[in-house]
C-alpha atoms as a PDB file:
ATOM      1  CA  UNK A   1       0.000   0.000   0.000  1.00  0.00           C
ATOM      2  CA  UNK A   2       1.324   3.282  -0.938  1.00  0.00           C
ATOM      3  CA  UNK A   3       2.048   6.246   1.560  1.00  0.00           C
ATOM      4  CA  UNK A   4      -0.644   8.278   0.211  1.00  0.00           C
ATOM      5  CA  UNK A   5      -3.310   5.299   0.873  1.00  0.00           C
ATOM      6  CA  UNK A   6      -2.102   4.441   3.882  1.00  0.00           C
ATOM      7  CA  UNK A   7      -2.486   7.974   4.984  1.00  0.00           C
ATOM      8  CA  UNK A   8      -5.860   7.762   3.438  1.00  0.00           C
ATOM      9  CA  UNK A   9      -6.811   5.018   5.504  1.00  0.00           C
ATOM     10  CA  UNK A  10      -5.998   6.160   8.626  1.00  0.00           C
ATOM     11  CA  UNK A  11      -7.459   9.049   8.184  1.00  0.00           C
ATOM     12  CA  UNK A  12     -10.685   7.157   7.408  1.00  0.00           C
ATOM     13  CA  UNK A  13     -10.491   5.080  10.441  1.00  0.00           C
ATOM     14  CA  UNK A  14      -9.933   8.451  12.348  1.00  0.00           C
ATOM     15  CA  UNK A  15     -12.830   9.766  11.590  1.00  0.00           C
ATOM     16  CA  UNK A  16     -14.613   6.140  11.771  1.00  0.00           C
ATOM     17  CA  UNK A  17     -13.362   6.284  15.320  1.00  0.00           C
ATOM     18  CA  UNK A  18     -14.100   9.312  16.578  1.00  0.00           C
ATOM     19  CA  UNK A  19     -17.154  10.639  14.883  1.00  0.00           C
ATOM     20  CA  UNK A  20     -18.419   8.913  11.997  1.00  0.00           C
ATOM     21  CA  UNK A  21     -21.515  11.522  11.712  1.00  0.00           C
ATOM     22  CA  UNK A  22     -18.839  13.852  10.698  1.00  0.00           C
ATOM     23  CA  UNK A  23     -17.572  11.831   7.722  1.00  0.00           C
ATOM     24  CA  UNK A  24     -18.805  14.418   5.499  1.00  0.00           C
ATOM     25  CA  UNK A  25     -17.721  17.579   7.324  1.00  0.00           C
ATOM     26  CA  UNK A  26     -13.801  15.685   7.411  1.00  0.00           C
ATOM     27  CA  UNK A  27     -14.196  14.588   3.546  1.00  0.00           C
ATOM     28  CA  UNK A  28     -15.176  18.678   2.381  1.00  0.00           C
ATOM     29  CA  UNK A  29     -12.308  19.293   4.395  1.00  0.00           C
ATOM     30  CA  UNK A  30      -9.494  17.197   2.959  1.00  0.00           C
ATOM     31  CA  UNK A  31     -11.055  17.635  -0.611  1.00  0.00           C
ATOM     32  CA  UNK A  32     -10.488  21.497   0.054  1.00  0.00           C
ATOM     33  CA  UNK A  33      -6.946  21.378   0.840  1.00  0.00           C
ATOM     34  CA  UNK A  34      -6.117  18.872  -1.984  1.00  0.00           C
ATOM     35  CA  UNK A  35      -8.153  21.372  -4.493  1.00  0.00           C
ATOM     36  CA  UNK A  36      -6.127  24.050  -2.985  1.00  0.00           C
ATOM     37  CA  UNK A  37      -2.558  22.954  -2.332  1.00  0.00           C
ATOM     38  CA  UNK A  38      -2.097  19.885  -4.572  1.00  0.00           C
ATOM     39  CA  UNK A  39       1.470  19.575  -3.379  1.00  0.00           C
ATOM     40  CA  UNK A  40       0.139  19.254   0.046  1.00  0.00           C
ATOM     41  CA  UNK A  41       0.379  15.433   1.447  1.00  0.00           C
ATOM     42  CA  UNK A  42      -1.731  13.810   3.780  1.00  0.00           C
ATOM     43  CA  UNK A  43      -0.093  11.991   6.964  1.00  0.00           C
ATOM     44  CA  UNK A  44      -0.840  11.771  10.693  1.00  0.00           C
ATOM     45  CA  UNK A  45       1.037  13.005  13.231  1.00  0.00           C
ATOM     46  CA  UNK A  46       2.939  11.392  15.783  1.00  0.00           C
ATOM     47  CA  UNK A  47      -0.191  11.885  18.445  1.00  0.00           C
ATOM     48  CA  UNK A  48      -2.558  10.560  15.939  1.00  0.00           C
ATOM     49  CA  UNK A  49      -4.033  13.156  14.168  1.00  0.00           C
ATOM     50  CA  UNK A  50      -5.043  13.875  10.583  1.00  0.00           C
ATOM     51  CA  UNK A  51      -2.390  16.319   8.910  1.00  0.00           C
ATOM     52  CA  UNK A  52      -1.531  18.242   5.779  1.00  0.00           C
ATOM     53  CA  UNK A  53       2.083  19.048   5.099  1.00  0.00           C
ATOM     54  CA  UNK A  54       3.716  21.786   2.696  1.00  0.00           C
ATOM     55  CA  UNK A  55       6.971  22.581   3.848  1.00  0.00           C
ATOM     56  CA  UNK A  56       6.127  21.396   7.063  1.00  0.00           C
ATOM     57  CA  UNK A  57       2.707  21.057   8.936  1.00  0.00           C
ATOM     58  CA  UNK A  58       0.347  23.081   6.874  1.00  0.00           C
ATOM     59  CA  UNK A  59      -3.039  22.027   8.769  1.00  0.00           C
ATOM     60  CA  UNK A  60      -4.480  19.892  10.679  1.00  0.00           C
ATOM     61  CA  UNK A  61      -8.473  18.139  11.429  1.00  0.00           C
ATOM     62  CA  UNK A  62      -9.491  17.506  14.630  1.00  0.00           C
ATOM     63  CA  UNK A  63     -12.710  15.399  15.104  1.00  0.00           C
ATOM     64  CA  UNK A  64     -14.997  15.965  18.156  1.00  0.00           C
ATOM     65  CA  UNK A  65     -18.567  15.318  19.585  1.00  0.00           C
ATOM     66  CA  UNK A  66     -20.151  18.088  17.646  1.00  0.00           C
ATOM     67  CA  UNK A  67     -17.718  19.644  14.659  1.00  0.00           C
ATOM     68  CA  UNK A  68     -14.571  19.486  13.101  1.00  0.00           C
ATOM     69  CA  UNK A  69     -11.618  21.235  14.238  1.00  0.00           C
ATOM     70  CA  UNK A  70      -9.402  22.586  11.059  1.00  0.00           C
ATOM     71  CA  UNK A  71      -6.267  23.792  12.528  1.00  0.00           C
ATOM     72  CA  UNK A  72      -3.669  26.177  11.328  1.00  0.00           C
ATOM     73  CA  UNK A  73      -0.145  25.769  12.984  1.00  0.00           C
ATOM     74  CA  UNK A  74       0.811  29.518  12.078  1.00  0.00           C
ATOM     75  CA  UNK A  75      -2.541  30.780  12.697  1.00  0.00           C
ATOM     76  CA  UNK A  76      -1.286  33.287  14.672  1.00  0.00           C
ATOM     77  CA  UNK A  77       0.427  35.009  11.945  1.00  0.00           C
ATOM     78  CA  UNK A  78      -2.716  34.553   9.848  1.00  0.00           C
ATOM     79  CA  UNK A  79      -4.715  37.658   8.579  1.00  0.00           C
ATOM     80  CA  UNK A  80      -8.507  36.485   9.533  1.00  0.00           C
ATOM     81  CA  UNK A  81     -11.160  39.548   7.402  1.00  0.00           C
ATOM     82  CA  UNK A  82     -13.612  36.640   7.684  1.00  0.00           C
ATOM     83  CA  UNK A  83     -13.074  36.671  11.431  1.00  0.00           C
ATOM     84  CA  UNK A  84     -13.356  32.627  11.317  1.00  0.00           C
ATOM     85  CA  UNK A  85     -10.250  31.758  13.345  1.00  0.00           C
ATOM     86  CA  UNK A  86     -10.331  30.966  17.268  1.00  0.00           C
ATOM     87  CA  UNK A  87      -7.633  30.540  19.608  1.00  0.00           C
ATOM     88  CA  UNK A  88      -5.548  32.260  22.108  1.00  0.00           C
ATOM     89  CA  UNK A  89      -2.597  29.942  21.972  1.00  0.00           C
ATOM     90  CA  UNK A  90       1.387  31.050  21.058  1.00  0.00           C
ATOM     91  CA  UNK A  91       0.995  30.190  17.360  1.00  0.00           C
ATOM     92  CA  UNK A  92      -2.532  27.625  16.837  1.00  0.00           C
ATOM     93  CA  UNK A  93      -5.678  28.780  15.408  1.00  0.00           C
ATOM     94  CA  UNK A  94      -8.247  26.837  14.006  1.00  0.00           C
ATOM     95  CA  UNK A  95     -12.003  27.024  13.120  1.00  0.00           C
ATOM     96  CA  UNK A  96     -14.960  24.883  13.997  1.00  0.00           C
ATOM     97  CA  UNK A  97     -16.210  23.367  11.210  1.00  0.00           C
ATOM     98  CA  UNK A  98     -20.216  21.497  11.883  1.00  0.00           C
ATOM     99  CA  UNK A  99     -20.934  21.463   8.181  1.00  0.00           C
ATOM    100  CA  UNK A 100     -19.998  21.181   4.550  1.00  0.00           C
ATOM    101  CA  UNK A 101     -21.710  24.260   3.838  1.00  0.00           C
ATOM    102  CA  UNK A 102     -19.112  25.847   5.923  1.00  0.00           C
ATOM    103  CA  UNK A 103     -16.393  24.376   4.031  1.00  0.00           C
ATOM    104  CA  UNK A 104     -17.428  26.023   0.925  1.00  0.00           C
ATOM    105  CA  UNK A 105     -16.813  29.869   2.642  1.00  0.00           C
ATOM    106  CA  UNK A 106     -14.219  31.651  -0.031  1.00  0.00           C
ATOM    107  CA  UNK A 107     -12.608  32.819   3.570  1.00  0.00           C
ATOM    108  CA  UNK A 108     -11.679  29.502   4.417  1.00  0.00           C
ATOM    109  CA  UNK A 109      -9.946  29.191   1.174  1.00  0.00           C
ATOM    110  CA  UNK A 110      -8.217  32.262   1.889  1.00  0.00           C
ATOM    111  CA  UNK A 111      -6.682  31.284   5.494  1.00  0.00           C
ATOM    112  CA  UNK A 112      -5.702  27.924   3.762  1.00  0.00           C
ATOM    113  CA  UNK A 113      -4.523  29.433   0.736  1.00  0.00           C
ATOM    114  CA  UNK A 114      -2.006  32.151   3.439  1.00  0.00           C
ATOM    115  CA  UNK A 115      -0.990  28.841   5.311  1.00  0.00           C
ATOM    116  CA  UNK A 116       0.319  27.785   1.873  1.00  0.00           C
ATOM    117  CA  UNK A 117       2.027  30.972   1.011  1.00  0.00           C
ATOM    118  CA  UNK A 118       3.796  31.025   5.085  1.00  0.00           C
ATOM    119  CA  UNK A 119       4.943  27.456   4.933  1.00  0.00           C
ATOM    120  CA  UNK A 120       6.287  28.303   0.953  1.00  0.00           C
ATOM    121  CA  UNK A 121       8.291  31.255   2.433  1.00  0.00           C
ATOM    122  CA  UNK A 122       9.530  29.864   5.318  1.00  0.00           C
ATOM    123  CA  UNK A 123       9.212  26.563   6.586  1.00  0.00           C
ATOM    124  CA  UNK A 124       8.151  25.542   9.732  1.00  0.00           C
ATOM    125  CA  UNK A 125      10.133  26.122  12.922  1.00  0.00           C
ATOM    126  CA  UNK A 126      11.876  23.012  14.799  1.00  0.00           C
ATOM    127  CA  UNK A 127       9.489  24.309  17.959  1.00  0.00           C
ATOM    128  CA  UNK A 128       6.168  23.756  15.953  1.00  0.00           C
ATOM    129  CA  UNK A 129       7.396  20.416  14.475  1.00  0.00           C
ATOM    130  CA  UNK A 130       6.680  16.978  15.848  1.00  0.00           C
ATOM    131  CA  UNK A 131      10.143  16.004  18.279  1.00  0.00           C
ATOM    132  CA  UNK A 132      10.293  12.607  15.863  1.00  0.00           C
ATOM    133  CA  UNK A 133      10.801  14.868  12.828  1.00  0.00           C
ATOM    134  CA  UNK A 134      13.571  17.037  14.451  1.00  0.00           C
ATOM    135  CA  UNK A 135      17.218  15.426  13.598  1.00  0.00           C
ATOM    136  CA  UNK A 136      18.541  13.623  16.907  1.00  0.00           C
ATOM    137  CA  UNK A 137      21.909  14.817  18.102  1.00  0.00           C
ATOM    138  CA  UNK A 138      23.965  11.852  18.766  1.00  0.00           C
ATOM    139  CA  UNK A 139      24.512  10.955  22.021  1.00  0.00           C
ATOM    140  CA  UNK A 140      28.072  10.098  21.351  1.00  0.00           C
ATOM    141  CA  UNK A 141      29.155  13.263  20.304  1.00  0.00           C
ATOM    142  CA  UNK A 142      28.061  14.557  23.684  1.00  0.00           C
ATOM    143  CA  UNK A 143      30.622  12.401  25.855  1.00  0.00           C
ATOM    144  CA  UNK A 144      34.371  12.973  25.916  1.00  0.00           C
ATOM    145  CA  UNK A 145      36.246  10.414  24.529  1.00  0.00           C
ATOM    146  CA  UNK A 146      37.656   9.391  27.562  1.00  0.00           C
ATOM    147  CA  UNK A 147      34.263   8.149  29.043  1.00  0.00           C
ATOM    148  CA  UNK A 148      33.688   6.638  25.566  1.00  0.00           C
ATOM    149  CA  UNK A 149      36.879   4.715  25.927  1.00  0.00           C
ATOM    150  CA  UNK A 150      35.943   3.888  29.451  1.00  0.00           C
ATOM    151  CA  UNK A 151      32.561   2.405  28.263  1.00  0.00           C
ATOM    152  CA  UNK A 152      33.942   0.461  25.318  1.00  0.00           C
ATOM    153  CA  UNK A 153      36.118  -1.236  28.011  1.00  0.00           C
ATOM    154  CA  UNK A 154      33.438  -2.204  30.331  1.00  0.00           C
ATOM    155  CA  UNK A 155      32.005  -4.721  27.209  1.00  0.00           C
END
């Protein structure tokens, strides 16, 4: 199975999971973003959750009780006119999403179509990336090479 299925998949079950009256509301969603960014890939997060990436995380969908959560990482440096975003956080904003005919706003397409235009500037910073994408510093260069030697003779 391919990345982009797999992704797919999961995604599916996601929403299966959580809130399968929203299968709709998730489905605008995702067909949005592909319409918008096609260079934008589907994947899921380390914590589970449904992602876009361009350049780094682009947005992300959040499935609860009563409406989807479409998240911006860099919503915080996001012009809103539309006033749709929510959030008080350091850099997260998102918008709650109950259905498709919200999905169809040209405002929406706007804040995703800004994302897209951040991320393409500049990508994401190391502190709004997942720690597993971050490149690991190896532990080896951190000792001297005295206590490596010291180890290597203890096996």
């Amino acid at each position: 199975m391919s990345e982009v299925t797999s992704a797919g998949a999961a995604i599916d079950l996601y929403v299966a999971r959580e809130n399968p009256a929203l299968v709709h509301v998730v489905d605008a969603l995702r067909e949005l973003v592909k319409k918008t960014v096609p260079a934008a890939r589907e994947a899921i997060n380390p914590w589970g959750v449904p992602i876009f990436e361009f350049n780094g995380p682009l947005c992300y969908i959040r499935v609860g009780k009563k409406h989807a959560t479409f998240g911006f990482s860099r919503g915080s440096a996001m012009k809103d006119p539309g006033k749709l975003l929510e959030g008080e956080g350091h850099n997260l904003r998102h918008v709650k999403i109950k259905n498709t005919a919200q999905v169809r706003d040209a405002n929406l397409k706007q804040l995703l179509l800004q994302a897209k235009s951040l991320n393409a500037k500049t990508g994401v910073s190391a502190s709004l990336r997942p720690k597993d994408q971050l490149k690991k510093k190896s532990r080896k260069s951190k000792i001297s090479p005295a206590r490596q030697q010291a180890w290597e003779n203890l096996e």
